[in-house]
Protein backbone atom coordinates (compact mmCIF):
# COMPACT_ATOMS: atom_id res chain seq x y z
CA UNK A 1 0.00 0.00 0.00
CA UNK A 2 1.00 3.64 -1.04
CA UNK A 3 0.91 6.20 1.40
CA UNK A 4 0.16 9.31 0.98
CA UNK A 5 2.72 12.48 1.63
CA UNK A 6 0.33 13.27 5.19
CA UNK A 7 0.34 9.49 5.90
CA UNK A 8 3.98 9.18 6.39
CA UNK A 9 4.87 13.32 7.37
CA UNK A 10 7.70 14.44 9.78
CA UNK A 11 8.20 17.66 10.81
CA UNK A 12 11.20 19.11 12.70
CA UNK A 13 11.21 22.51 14.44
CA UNK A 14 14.48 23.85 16.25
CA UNK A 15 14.71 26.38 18.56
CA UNK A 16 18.14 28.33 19.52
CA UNK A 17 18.49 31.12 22.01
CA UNK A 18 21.59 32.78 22.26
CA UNK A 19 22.45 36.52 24.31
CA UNK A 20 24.21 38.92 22.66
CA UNK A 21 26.84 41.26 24.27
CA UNK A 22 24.80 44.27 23.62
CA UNK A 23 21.95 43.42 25.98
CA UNK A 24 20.01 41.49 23.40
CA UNK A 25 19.24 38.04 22.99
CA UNK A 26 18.62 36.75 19.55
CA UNK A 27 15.57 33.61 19.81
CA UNK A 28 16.05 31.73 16.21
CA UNK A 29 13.88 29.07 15.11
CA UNK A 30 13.22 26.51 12.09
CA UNK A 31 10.75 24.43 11.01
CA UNK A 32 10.99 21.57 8.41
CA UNK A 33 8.68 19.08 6.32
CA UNK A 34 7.81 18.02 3.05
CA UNK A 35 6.05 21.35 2.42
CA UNK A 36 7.91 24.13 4.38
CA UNK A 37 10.92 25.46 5.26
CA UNK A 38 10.59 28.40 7.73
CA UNK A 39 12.83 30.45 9.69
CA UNK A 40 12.28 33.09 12.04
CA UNK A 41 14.41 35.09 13.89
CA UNK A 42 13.17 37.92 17.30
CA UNK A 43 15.37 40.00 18.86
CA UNK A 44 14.68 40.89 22.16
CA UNK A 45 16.18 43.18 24.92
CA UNK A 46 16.98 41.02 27.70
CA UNK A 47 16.39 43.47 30.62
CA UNK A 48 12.66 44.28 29.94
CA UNK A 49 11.91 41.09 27.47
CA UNK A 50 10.58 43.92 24.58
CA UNK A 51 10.66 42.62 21.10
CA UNK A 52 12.98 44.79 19.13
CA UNK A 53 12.69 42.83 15.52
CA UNK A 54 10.91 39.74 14.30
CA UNK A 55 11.51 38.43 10.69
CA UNK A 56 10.51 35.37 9.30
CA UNK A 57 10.99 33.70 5.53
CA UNK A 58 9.87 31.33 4.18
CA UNK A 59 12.14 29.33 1.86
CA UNK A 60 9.75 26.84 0.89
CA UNK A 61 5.94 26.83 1.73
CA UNK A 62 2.56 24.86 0.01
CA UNK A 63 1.61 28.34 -1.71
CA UNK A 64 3.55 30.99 -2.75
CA UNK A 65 0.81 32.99 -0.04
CA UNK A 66 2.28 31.93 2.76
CA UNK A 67 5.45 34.41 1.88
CA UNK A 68 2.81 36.95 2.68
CA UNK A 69 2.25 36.34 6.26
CA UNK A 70 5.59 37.07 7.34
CA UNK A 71 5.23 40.91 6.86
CA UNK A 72 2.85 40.50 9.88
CA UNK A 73 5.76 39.65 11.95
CA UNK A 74 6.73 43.66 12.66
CA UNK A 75 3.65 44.06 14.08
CA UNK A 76 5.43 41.95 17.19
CA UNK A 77 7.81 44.66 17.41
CA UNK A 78 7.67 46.86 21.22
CA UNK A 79 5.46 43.41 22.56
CA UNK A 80 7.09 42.29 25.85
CA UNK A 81 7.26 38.71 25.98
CA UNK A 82 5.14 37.73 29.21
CA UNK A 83 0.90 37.52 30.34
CA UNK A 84 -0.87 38.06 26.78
CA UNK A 85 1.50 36.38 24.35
CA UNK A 86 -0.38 33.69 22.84
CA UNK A 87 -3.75 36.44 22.75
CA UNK A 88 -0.85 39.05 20.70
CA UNK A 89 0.18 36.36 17.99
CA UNK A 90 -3.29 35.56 17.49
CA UNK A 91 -3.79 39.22 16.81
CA UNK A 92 -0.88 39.78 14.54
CA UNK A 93 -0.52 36.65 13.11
CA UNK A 94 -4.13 35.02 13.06
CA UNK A 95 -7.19 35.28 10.59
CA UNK A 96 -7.14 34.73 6.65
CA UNK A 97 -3.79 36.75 6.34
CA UNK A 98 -2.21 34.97 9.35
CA UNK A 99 -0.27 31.73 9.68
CA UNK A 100 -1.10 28.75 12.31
CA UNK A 101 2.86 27.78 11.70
CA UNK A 102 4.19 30.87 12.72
CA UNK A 103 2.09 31.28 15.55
CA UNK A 104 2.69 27.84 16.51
CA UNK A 105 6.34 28.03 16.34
CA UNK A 106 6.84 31.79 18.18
CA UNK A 107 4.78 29.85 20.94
CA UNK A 108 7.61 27.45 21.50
CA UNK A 109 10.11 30.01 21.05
CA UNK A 110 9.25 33.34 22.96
CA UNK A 111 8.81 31.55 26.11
CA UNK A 112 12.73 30.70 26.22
CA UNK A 113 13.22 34.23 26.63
CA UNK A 114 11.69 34.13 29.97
CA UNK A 115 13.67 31.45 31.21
CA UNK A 116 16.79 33.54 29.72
CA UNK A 117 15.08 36.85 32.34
CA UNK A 118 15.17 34.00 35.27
CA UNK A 119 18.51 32.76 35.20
CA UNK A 120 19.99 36.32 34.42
CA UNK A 121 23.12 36.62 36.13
CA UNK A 122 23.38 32.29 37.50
CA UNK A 123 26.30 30.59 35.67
CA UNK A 124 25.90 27.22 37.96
CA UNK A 125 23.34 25.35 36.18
CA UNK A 126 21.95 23.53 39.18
CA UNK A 127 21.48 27.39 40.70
CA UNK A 128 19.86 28.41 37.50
CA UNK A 129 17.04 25.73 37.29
CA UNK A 130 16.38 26.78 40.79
CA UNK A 131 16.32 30.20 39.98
CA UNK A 132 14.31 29.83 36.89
CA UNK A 133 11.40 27.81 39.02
CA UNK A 134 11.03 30.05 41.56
CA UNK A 135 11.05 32.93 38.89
CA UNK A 136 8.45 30.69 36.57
CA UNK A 137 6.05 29.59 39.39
CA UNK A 138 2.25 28.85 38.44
CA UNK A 139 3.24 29.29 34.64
CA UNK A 140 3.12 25.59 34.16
CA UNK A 141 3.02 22.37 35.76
CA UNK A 142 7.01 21.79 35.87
CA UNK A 143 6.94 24.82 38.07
CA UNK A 144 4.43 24.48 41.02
CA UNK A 145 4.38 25.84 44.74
CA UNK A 146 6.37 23.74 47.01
CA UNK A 147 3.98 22.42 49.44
CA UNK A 148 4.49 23.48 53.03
CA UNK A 149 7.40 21.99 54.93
CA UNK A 150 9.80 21.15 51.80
CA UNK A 151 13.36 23.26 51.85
CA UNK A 152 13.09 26.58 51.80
CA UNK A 153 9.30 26.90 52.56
CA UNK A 154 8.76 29.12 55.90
CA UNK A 155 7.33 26.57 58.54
């Protein structure tokens, strides 16, 4: 039996963080399948989180309309990454002139620049996942409220 190219489809999305010495952080990310090839690239100022640039291309895509969502990516510019982010790319990136991939992938991505804000200034890594879970409590289930009595909990 033949299967068809959605009965047998893998796709691979990367993301890489990586701080700049100029107080930035650039967040890059890719996304590969049969039908696309997408890469998008935010620059954001560490201190406050702002977005100072978002691009994206795509350098292969099912239509040649798909090129035209990415000019919706500067309206991301002055966002700060934080409460509201998945409400904002809907906004900018959603509708008939939007794209589910790019919303879907700057999901995955934008959040790593709050876990960049937590562990500002911790080189140990064991002190940095610390930091970044007390920082990150109640944003997901990985980082919950210790219950009473564990370390560092007031008795």
């Amino acid at each position: 039996m033949q299967l068809n190219p959605m009965e047998d489809f893998q796709r691979d999305i990367s993301y890489r963080l990586l701080k700049q010495n100029d107080g930035t952080a650039l967040l890059a990310a890719t996304m590969k399948d049969r039908f696309h090839d997408l890469v998008i690239e935010v620059k954001v100022e560490v201190a406050t989180l702002k977005i100072l640039s978002a691009w994206a291309e795509f350098r292969k895509s099912p239509t040649c309309d798909c090129c035209n969502a990415t000019a919706k990516m500067a309206g991301l510019n002055g966002f700060v990454i934080g409460r509201g982010l998945q409400r904002k790319l809907s906004d900018v990136l959603g509708g008939s002139h939007g794209c589910g991939n790019l919303r879907t992938v700057l999901m995955g991505l934008l959040p790593l620049a709050l876990n960049l804000g937590a562990a500002a200034g911790v080189t140990d890594e064991s002190e940095m996942m610390d930091a970044i879970h007390e920082k990150l409590v109640g944003t997901c289930a990985g980082y919950v409220t210790p219950p009473a009595g564990r370390k560092g909990d007031a008795a």
